[in-house]
N, C-alpha and C. Protein backbone atom coordinates (compact mmCIF):
# COMPACT_ATOMS: atom_id res chain seq x y z
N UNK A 1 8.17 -12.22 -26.68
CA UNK A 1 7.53 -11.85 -25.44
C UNK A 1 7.50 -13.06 -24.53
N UNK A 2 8.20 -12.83 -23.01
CA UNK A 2 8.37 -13.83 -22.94
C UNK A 2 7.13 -14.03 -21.09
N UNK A 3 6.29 -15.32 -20.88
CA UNK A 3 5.81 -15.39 -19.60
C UNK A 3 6.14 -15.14 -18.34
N UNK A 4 5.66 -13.68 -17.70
CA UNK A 4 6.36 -14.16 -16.74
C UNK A 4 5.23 -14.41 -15.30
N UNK A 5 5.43 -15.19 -14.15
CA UNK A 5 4.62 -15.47 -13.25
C UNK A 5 5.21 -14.85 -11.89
N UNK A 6 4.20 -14.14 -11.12
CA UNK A 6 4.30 -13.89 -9.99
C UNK A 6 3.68 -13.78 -9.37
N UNK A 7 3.83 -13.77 -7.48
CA UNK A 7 2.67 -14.40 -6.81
C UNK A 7 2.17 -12.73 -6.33
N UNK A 8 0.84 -12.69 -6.25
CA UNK A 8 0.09 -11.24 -5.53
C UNK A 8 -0.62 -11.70 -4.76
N UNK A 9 -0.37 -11.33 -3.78
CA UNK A 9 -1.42 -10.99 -2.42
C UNK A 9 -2.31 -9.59 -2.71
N UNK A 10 -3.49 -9.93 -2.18
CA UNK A 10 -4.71 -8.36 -1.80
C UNK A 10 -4.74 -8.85 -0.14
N UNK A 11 -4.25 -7.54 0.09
CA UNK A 11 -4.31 -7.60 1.78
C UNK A 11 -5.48 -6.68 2.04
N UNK A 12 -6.22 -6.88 3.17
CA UNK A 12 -7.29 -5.44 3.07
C UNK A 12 -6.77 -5.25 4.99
N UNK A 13 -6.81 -3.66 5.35
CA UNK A 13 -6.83 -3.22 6.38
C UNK A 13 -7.91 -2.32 6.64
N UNK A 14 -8.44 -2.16 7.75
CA UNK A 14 -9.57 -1.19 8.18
C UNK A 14 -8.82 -0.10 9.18
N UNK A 15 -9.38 0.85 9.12
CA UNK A 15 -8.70 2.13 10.03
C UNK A 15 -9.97 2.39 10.30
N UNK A 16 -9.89 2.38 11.94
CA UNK A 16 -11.51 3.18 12.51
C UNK A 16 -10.82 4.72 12.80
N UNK A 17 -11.13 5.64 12.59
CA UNK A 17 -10.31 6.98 13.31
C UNK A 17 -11.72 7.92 13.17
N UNK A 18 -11.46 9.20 13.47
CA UNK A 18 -12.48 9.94 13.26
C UNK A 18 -11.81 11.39 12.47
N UNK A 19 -12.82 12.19 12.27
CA UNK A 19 -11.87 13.38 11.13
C UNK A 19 -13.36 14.76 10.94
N UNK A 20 -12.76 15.65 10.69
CA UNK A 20 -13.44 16.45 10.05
C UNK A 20 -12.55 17.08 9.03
N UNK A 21 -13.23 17.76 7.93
CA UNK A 21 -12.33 18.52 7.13
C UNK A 21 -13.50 20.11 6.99
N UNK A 22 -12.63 20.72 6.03
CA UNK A 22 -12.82 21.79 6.08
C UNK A 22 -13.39 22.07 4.51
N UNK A 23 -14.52 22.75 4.47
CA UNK A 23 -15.18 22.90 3.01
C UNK A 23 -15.54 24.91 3.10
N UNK A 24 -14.69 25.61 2.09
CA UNK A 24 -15.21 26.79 1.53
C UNK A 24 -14.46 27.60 3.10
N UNK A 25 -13.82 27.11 4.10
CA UNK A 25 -12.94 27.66 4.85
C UNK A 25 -14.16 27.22 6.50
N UNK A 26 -15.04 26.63 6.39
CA UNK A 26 -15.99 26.20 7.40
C UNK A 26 -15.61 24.48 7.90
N UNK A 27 -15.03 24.78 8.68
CA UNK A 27 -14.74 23.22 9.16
C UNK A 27 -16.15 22.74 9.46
N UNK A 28 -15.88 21.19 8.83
CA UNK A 28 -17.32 20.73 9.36
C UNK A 28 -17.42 19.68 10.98
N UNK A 29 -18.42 18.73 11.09
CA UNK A 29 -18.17 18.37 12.23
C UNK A 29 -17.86 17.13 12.24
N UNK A 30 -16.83 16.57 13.68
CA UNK A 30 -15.96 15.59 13.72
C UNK A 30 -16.87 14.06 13.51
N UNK A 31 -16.87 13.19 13.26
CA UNK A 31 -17.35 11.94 12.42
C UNK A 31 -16.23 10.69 12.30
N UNK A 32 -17.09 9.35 12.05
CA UNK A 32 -16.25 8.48 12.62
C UNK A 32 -16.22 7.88 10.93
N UNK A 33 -15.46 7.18 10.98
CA UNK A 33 -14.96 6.31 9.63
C UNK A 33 -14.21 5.08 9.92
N UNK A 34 -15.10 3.75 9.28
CA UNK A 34 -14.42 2.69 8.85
C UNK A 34 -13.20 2.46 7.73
N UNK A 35 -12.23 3.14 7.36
CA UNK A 35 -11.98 3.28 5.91
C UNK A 35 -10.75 1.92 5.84
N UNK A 36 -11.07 1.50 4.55
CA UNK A 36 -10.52 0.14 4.29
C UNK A 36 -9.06 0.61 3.36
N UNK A 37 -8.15 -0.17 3.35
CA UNK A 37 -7.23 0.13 2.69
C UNK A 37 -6.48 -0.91 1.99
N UNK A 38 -6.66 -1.55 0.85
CA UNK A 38 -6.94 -2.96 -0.01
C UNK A 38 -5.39 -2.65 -0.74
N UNK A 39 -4.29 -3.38 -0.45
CA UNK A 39 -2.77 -3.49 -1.39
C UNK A 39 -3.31 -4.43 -1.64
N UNK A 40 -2.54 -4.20 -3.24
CA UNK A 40 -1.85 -5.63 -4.28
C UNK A 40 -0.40 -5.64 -4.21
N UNK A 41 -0.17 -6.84 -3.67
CA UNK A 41 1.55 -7.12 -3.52
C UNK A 41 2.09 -8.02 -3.81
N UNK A 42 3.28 -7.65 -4.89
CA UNK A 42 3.37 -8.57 -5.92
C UNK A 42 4.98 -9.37 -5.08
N UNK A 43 5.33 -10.14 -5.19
CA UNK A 43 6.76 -11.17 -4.59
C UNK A 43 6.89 -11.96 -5.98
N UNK A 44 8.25 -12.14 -5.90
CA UNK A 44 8.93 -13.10 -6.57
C UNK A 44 7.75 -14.60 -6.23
N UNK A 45 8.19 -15.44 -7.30
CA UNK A 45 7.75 -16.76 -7.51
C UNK A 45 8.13 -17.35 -6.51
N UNK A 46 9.82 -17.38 -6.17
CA UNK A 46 10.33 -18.48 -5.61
C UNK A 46 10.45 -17.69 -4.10
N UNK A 47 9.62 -16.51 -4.00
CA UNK A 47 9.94 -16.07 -2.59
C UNK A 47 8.85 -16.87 -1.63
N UNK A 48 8.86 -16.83 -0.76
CA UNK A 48 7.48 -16.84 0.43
C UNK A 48 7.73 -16.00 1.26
N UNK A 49 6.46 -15.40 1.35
CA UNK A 49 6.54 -14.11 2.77
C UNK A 49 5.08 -14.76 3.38
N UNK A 50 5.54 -15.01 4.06
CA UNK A 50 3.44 -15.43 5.27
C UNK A 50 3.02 -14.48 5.01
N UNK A 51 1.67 -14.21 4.94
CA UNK A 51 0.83 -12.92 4.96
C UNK A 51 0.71 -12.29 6.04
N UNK A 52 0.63 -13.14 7.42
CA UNK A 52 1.14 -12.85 8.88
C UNK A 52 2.49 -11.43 8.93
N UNK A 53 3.26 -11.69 8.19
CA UNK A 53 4.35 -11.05 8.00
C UNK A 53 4.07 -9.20 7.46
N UNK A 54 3.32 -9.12 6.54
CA UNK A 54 2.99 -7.92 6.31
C UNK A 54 1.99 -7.72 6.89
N UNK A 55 1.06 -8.31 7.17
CA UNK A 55 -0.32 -7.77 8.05
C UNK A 55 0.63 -7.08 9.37
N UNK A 56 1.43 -7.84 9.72
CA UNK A 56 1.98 -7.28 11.48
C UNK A 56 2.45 -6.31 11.23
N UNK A 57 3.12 -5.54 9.76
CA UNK A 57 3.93 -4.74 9.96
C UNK A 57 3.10 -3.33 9.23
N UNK A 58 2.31 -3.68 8.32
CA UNK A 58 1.11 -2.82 8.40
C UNK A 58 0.27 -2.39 9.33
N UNK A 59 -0.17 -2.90 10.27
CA UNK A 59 -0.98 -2.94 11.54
C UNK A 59 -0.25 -2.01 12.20
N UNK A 60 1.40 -2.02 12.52
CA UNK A 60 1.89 -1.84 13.57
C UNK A 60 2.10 -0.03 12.70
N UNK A 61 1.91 -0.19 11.63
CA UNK A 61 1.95 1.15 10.93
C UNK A 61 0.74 1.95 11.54
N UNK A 62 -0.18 1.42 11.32
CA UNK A 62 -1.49 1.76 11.22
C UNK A 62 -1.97 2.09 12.90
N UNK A 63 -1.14 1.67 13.47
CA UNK A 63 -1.76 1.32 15.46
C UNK A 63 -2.30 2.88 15.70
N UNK A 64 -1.16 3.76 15.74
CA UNK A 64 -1.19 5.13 16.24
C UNK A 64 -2.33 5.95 15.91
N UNK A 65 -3.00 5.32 14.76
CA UNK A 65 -3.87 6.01 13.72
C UNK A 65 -5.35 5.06 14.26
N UNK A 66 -5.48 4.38 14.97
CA UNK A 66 -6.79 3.86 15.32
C UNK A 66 -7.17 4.50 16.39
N UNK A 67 -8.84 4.90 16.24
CA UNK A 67 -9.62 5.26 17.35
C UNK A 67 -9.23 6.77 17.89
N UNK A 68 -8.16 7.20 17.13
CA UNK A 68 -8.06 8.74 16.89
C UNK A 68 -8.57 9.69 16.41
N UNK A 69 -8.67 11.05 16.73
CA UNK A 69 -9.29 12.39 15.70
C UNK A 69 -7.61 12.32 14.69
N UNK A 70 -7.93 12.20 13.74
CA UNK A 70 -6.55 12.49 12.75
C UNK A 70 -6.71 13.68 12.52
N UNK A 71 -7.09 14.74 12.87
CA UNK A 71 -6.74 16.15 12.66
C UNK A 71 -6.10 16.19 13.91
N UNK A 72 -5.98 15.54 14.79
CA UNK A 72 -5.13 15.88 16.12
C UNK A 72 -3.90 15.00 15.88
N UNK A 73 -3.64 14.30 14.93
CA UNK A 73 -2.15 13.79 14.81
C UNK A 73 -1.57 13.77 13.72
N UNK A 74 0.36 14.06 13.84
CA UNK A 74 1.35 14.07 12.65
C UNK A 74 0.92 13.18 11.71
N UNK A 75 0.79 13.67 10.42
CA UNK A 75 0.99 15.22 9.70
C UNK A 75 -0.55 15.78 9.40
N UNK A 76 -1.59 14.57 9.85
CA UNK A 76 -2.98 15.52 9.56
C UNK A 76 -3.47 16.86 10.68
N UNK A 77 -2.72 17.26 11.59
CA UNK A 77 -3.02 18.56 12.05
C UNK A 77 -2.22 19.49 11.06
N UNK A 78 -1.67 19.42 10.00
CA UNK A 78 -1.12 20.27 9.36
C UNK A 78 -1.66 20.28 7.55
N UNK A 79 -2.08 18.35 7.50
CA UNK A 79 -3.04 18.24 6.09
C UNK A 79 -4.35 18.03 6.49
N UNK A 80 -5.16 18.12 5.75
CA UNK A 80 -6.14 17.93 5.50
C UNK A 80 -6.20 16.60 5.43
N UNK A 81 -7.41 15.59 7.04
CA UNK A 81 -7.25 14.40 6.39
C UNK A 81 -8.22 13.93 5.67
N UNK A 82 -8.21 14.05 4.29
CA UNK A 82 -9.13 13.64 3.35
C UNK A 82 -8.78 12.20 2.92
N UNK A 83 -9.84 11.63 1.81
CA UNK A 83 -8.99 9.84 1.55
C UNK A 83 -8.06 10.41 1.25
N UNK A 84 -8.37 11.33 0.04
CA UNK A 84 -6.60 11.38 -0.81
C UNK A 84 -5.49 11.90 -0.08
N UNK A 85 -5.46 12.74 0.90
CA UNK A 85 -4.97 13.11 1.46
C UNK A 85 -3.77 11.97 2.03
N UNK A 86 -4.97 11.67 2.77
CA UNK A 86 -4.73 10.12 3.88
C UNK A 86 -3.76 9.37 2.67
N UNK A 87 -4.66 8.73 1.84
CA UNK A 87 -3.53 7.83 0.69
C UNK A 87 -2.52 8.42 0.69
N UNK A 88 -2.24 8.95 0.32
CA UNK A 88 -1.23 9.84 -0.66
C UNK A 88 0.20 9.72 0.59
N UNK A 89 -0.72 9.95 1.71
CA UNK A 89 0.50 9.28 2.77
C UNK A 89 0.82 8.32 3.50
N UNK A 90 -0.33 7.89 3.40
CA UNK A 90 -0.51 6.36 3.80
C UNK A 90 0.37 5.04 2.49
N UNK A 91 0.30 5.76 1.29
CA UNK A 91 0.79 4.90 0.23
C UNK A 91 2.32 4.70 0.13
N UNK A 92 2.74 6.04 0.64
CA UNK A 92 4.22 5.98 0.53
C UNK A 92 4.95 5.03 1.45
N UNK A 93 4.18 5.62 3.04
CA UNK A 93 4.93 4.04 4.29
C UNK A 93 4.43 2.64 3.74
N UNK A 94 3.31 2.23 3.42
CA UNK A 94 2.97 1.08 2.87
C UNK A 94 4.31 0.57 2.11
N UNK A 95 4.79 1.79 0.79
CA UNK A 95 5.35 1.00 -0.06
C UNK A 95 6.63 0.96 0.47
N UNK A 96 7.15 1.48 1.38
CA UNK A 96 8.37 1.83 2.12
C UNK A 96 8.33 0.31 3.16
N UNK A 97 7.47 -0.24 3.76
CA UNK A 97 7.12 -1.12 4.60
C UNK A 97 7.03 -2.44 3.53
N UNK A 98 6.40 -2.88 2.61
CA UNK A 98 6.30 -3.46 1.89
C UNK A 98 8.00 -4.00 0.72
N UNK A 99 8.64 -2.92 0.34
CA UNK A 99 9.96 -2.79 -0.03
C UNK A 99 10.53 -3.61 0.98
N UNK A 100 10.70 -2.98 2.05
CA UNK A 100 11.69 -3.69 3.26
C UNK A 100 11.51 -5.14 3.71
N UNK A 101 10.58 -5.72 3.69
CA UNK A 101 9.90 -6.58 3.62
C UNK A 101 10.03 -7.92 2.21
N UNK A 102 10.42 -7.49 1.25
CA UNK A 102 10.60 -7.89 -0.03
C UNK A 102 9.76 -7.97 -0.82
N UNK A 103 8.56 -7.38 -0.62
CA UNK A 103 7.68 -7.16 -1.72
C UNK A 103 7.35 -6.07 -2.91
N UNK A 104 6.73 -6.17 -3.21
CA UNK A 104 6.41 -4.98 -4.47
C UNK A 104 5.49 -4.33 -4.51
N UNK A 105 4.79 -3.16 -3.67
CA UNK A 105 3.42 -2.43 -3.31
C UNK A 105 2.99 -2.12 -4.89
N UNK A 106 1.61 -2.61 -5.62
CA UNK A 106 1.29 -2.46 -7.28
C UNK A 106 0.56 -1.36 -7.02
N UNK A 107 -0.11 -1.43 -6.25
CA UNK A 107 -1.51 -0.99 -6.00
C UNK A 107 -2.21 -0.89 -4.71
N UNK A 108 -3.01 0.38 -4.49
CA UNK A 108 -3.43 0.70 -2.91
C UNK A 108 -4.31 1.32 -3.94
N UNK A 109 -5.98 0.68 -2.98
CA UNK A 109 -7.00 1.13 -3.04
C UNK A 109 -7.70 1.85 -1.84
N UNK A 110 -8.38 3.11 -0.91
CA UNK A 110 -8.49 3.14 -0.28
C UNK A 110 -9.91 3.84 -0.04
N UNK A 111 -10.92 3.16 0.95
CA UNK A 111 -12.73 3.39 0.72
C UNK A 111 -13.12 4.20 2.29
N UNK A 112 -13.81 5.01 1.69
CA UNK A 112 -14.43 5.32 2.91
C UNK A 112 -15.87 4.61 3.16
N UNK A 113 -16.78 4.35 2.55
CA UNK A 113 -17.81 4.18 2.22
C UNK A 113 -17.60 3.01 1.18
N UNK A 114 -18.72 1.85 0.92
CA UNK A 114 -18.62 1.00 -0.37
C UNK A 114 -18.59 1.21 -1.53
N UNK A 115 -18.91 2.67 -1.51
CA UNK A 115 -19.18 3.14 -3.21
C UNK A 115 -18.64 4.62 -3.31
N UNK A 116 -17.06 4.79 -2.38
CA UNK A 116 -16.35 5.68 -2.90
C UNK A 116 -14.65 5.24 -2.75
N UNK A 117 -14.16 5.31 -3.73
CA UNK A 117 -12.60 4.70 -3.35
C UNK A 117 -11.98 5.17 -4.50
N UNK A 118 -10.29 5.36 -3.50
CA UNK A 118 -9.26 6.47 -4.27
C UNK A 118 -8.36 5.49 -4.72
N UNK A 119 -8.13 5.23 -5.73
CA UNK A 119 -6.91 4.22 -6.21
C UNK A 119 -5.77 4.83 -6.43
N UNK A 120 -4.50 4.20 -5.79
CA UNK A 120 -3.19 4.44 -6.52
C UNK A 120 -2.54 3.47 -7.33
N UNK A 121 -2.13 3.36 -8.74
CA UNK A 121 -1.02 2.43 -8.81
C UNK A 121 -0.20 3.13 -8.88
N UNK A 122 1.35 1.97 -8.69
CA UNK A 122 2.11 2.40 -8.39
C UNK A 122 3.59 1.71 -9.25
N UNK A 123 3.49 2.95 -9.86
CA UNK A 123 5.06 2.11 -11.39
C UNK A 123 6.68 2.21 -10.77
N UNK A 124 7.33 1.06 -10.94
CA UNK A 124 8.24 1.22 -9.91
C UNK A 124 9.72 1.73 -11.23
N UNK A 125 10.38 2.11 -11.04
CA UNK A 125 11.40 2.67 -11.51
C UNK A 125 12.32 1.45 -11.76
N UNK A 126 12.60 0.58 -12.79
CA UNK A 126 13.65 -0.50 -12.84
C UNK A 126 14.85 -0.16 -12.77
N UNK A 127 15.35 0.97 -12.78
CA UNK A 127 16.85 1.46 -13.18
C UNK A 127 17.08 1.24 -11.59
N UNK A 128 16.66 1.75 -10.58
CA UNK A 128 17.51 1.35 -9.04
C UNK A 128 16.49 0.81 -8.29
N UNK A 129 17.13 -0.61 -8.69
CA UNK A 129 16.71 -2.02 -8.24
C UNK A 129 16.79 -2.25 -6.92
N UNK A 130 15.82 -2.58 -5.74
CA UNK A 130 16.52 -2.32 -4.69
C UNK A 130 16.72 -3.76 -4.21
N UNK A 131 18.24 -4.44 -3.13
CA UNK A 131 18.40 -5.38 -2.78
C UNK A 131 17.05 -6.19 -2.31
N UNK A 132 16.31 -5.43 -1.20
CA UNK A 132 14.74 -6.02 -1.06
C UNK A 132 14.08 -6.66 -1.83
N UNK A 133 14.19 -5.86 -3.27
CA UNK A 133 13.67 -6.57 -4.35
C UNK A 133 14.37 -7.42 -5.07
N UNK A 134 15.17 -7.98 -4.85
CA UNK A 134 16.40 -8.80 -5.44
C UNK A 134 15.37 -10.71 -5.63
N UNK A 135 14.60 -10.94 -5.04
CA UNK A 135 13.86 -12.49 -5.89
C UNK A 135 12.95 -11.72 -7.24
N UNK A 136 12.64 -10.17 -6.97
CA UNK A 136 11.84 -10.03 -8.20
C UNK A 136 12.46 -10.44 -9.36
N UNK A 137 13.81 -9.53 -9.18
CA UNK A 137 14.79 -9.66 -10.50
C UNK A 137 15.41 -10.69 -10.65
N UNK A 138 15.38 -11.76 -9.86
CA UNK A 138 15.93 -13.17 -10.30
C UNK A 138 14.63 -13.77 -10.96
N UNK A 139 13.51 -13.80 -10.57
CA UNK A 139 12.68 -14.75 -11.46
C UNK A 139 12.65 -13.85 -12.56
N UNK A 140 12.19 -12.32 -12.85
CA UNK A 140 12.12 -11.90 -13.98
C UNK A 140 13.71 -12.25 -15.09
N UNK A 141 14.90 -12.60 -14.83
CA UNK A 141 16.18 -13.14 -15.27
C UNK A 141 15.49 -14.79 -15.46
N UNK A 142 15.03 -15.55 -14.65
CA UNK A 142 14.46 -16.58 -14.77
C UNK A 142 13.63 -17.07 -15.99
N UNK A 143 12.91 -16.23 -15.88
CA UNK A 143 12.16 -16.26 -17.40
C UNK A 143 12.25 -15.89 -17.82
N UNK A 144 13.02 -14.92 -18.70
CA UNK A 144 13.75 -14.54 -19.49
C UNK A 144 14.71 -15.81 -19.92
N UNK A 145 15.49 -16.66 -19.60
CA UNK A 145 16.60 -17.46 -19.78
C UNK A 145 15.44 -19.00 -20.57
N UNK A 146 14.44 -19.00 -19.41
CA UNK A 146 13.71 -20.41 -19.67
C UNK A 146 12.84 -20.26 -21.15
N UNK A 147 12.31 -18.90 -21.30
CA UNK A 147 12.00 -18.33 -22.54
C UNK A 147 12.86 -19.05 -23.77
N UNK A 148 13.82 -17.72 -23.54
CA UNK A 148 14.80 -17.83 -24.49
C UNK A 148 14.97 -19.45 -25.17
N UNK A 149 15.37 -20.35 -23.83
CA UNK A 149 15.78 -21.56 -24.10
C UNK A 149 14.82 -22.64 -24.99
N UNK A 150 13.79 -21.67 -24.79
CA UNK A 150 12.31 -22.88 -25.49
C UNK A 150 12.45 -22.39 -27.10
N UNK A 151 12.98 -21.57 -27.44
CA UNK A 151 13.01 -21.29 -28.52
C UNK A 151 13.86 -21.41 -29.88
């Protein structure tokens, strides 16, 4: 078994928007929300990404979605915007944004309140490696070799 090291960032973002949902077929009434949205993002050892770098490109994800009713915009006039809801689509551009970027999205936590939050992790498929991720798989080859060699 061999060590391996990599660097993680916890980024946290806030979304102010507003929302109602719908309970037993009775929509309830529209309401505002701080909701936080906390990645773990894992990079190669020998990479550097500024944190500047994904904050801008998260943010710029996130712009359209501030200070909005999200039942009035694509795709929550058609879902329900609940957290999970919200995650569940919010997690995928993250990890799509994060990929492109060269990182590795582990984990998205996302709170409405301090003492309610929807976690995703997120297991990445090794068989199609993507170029983006190409310092992961050199340090994980890295230690693997430096391993080996100590032995």
């Amino acid at each position: 078994m061999g060590l391996r090291l990599y660097r993680e960032y916890q980024l946290k973002f806030y979304l102010n928007a507003r929302h109602h949902i719908v309970i037993d077929g009775h929509a309830g009434e529209v309401h505002p929300h701080t909701w936080e949205f906390s990645l773990d993002i894992r990079v190669g050892r020998g990479a550097f990404t500024p944190f500047m770098t994904f904050e801008q490109e998260i943010n710029r994800f996130l712009a359209p979605y501030q200070n909005q009713t999200l039942n009035e915009i694509p795709p929550f006039e058609e879902i329900l915007p609940t957290l999970e809801n919200m995650m569940d689509y919010f997690a995928e551009a993250f990890y799509r944004i994060i990929d492109e970027i060269g990182g590795s999205l582990r984990r998205v936590e996302a709170s409405e309140t301090p003492s309610r939050s929807y976690i995703l992790n997120i297991e990445q498929d090794t068989e199609g490696v993507r170029h983006a991720n190409m310092p992961l798989l050199v340090d994980s080859i890295l230690d693997n070799i430096l391993v080996d060699g100590q032995k």
